[in-house]
PDB file of N, CA and C in Angstrom:
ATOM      1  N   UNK A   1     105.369 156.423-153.741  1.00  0.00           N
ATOM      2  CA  UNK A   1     104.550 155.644-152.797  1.00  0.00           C
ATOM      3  C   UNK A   1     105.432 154.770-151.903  1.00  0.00           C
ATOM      4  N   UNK A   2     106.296 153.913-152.178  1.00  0.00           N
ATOM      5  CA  UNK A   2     107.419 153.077-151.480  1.00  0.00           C
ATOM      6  C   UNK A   2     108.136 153.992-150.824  1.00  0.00           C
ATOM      7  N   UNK A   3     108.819 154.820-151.369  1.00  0.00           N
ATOM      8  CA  UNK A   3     109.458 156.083-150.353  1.00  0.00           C
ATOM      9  C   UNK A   3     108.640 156.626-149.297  1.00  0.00           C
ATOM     10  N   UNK A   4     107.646 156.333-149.543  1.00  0.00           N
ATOM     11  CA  UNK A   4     106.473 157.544-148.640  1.00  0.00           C
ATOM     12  C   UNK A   4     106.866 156.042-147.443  1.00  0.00           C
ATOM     13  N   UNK A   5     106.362 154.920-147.841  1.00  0.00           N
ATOM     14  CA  UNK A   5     105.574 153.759-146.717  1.00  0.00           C
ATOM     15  C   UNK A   5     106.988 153.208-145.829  1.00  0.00           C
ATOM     16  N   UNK A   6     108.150 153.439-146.909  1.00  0.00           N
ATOM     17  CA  UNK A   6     109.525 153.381-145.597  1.00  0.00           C
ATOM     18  C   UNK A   6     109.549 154.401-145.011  1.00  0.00           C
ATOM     19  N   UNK A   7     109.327 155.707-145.153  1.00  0.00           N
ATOM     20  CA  UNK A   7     109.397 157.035-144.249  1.00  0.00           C
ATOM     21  C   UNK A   7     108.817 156.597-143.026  1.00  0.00           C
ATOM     22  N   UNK A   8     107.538 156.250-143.590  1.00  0.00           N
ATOM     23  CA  UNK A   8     106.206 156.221-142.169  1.00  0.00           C
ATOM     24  C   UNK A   8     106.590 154.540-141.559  1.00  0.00           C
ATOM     25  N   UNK A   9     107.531 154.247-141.931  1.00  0.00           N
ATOM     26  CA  UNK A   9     107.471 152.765-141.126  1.00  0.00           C
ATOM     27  C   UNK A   9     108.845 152.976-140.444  1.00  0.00           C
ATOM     28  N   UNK A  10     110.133 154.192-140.724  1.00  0.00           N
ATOM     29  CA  UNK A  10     111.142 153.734-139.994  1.00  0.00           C
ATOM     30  C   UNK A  10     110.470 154.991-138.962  1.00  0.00           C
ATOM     31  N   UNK A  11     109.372 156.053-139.263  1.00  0.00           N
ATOM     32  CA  UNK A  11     108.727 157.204-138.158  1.00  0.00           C
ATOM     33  C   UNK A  11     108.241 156.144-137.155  1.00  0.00           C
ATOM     34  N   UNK A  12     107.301 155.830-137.124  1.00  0.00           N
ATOM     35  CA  UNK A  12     106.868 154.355-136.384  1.00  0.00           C
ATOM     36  C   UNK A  12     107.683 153.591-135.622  1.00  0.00           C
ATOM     37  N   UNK A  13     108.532 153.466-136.611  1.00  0.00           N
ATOM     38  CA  UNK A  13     109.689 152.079-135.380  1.00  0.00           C
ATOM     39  C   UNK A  13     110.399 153.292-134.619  1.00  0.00           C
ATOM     40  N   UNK A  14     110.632 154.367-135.068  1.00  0.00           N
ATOM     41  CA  UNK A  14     111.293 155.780-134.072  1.00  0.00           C
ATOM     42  C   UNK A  14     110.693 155.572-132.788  1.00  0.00           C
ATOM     43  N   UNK A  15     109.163 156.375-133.082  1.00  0.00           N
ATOM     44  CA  UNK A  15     108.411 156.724-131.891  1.00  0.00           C
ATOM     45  C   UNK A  15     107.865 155.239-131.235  1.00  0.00           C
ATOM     46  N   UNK A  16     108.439 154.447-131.936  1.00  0.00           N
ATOM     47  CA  UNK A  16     107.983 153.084-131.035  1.00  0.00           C
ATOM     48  C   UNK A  16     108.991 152.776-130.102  1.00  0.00           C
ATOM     49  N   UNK A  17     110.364 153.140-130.433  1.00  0.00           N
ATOM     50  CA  UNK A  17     111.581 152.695-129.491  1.00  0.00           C
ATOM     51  C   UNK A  17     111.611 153.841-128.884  1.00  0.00           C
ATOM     52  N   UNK A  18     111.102 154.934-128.865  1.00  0.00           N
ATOM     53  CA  UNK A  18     111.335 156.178-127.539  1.00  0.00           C
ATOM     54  C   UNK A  18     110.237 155.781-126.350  1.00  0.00           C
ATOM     55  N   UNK A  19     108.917 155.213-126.908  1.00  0.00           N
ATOM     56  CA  UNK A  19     107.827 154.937-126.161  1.00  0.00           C
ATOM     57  C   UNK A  19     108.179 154.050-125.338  1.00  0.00           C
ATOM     58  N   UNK A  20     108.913 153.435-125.626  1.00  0.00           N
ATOM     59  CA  UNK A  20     109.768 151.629-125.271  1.00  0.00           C
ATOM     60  C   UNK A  20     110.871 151.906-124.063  1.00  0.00           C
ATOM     61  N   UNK A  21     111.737 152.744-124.241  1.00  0.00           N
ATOM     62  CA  UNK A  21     112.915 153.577-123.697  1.00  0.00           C
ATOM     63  C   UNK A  21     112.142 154.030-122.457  1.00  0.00           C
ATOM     64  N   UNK A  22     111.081 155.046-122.688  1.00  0.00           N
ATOM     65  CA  UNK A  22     110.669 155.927-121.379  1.00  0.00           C
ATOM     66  C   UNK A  22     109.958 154.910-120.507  1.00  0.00           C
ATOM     67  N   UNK A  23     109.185 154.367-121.099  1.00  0.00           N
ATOM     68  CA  UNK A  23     108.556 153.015-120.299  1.00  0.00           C
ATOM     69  C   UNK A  23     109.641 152.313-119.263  1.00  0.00           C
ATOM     70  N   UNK A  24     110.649 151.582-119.805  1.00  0.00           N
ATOM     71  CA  UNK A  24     111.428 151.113-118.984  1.00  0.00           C
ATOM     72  C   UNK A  24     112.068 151.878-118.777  1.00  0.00           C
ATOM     73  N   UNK A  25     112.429 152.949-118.656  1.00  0.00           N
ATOM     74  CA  UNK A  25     113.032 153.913-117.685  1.00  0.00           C
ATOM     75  C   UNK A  25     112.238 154.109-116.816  1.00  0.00           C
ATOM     76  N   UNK A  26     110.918 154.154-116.761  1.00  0.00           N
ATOM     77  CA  UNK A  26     110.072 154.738-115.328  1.00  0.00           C
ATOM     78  C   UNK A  26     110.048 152.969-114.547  1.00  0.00           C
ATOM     79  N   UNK A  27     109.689 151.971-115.562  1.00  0.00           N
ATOM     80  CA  UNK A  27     109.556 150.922-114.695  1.00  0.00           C
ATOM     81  C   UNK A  27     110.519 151.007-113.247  1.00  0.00           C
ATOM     82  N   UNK A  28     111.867 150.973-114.601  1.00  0.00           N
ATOM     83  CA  UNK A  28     113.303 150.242-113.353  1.00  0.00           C
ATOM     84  C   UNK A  28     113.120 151.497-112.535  1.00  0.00           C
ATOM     85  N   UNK A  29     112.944 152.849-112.673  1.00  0.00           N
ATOM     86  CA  UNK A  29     113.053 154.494-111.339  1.00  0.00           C
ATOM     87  C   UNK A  29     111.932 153.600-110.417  1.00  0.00           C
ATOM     88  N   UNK A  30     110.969 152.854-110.853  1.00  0.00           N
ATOM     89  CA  UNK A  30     109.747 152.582-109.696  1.00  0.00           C
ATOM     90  C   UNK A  30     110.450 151.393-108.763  1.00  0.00           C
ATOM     91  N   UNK A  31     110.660 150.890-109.891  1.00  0.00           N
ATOM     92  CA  UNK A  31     111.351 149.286-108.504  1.00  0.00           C
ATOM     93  C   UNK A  31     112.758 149.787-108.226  1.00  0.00           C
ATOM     94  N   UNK A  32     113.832 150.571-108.714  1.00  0.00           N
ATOM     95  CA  UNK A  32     114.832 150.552-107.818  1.00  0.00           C
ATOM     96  C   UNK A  32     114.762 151.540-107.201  1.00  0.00           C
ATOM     97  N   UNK A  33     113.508 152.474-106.648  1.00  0.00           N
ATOM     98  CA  UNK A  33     113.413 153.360-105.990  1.00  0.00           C
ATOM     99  C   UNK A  33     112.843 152.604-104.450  1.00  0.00           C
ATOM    100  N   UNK A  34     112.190 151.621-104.714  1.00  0.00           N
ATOM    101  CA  UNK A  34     111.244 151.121-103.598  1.00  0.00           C
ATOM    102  C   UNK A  34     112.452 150.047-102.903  1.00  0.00           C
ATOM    103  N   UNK A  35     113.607 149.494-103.657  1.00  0.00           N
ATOM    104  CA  UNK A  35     114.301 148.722-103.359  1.00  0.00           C
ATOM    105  C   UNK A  35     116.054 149.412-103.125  1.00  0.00           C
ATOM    106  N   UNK A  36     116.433 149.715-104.268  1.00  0.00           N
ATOM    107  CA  UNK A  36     117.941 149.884-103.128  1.00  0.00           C
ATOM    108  C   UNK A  36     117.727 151.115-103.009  1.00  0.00           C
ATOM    109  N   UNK A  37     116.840 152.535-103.219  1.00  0.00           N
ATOM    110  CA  UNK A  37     117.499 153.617-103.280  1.00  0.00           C
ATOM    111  C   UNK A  37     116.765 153.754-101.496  1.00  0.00           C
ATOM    112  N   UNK A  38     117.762 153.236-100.597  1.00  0.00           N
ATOM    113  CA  UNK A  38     117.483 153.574 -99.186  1.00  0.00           C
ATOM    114  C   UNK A  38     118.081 154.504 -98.677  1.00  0.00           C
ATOM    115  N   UNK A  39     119.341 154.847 -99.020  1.00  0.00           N
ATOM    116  CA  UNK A  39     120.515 155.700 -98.169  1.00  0.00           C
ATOM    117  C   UNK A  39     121.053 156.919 -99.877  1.00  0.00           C
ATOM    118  N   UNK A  40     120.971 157.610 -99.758  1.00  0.00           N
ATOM    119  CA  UNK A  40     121.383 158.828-100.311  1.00  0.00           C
ATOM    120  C   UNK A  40     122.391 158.547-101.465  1.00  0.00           C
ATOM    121  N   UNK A  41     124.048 157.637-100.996  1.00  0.00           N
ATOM    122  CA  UNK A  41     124.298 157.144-101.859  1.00  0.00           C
ATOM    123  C   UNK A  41     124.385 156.197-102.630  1.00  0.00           C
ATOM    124  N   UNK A  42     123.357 155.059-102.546  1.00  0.00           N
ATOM    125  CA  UNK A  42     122.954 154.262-103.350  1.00  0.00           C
ATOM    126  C   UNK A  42     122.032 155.101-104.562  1.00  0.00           C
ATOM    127  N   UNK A  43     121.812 156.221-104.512  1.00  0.00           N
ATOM    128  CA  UNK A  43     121.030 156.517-104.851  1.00  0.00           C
ATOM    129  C   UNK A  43     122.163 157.729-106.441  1.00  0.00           C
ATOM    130  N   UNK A  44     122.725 157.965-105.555  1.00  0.00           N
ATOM    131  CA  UNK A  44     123.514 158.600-106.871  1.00  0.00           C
ATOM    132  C   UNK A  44     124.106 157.523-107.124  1.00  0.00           C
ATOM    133  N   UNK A  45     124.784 156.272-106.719  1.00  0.00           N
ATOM    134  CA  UNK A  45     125.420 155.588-107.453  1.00  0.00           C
ATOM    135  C   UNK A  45     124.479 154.665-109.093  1.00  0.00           C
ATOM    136  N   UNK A  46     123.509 155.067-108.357  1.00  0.00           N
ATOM    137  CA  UNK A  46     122.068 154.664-109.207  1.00  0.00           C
ATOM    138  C   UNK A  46     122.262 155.292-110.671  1.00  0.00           C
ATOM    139  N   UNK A  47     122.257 156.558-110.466  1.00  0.00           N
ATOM    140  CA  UNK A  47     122.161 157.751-111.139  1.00  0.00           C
ATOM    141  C   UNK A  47     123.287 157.671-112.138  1.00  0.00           C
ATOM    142  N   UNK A  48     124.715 156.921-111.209  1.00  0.00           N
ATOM    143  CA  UNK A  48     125.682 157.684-112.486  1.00  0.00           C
ATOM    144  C   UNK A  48     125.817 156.261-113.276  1.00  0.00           C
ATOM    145  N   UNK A  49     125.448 154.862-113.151  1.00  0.00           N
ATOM    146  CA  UNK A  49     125.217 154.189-113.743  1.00  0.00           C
ATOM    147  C   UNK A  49     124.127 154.599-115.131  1.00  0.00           C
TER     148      UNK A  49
END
Protein backbone atom coordinates (compact mmCIF):
# COMPACT_ATOMS: atom_id res chain seq x y z
CA UNK A 1 0.00 0.00 0.00
CA UNK A 2 2.89 2.73 0.86
CA UNK A 3 4.76 1.59 -2.25
CA UNK A 4 1.64 1.85 -4.30
CA UNK A 5 0.79 5.80 -2.71
CA UNK A 6 4.69 6.93 -3.42
CA UNK A 7 4.36 5.49 -7.03
CA UNK A 8 1.10 7.54 -7.61
CA UNK A 9 2.44 10.64 -5.82
CA UNK A 10 6.01 10.88 -7.51
CA UNK A 11 3.38 9.90 -11.17
CA UNK A 12 1.54 13.10 -10.12
CA UNK A 13 4.39 15.40 -9.27
CA UNK A 14 5.79 13.92 -12.99
CA UNK A 15 2.77 14.88 -14.97
CA UNK A 16 2.44 17.94 -12.81
CA UNK A 17 5.97 19.39 -13.77
CA UNK A 18 5.49 18.52 -17.64
CA UNK A 19 1.97 20.33 -17.42
CA UNK A 20 3.99 23.22 -15.68
CA UNK A 21 6.97 23.13 -18.37
CA UNK A 22 4.53 23.26 -21.52
CA UNK A 23 2.48 25.98 -19.95
CA UNK A 24 5.35 28.27 -19.58
CA UNK A 25 6.78 27.38 -22.63
CA UNK A 26 3.68 28.55 -24.63
CA UNK A 27 3.27 31.56 -22.19
CA UNK A 28 6.97 33.06 -22.80
CA UNK A 29 6.46 31.71 -27.29
CA UNK A 30 3.15 34.17 -26.76
CA UNK A 31 4.82 37.28 -25.21
CA UNK A 32 8.21 36.99 -26.82
CA UNK A 33 6.60 36.46 -30.03
CA UNK A 34 4.40 39.71 -29.83
CA UNK A 35 7.53 41.52 -28.40
CA UNK A 36 11.10 40.96 -29.64
CA UNK A 37 10.53 38.35 -32.28
CA UNK A 38 10.31 41.42 -34.98
CA UNK A 39 13.21 40.80 -37.42
CA UNK A 40 14.06 37.13 -38.37
CA UNK A 41 17.11 37.13 -36.26
CA UNK A 42 15.95 37.93 -33.05
CA UNK A 43 14.02 35.29 -33.60
CA UNK A 44 16.53 32.42 -33.96
CA UNK A 45 18.57 34.03 -31.45
CA UNK A 46 15.35 33.30 -29.39
CA UNK A 47 15.42 29.80 -30.40
CA UNK A 48 19.00 28.88 -29.67
CA UNK A 49 18.73 30.28 -26.21
Amino acid sequence: MIIFMITYMIIIMIIFMITYMIIIMIIKEKILNHTICVSFDSCMLRRVE
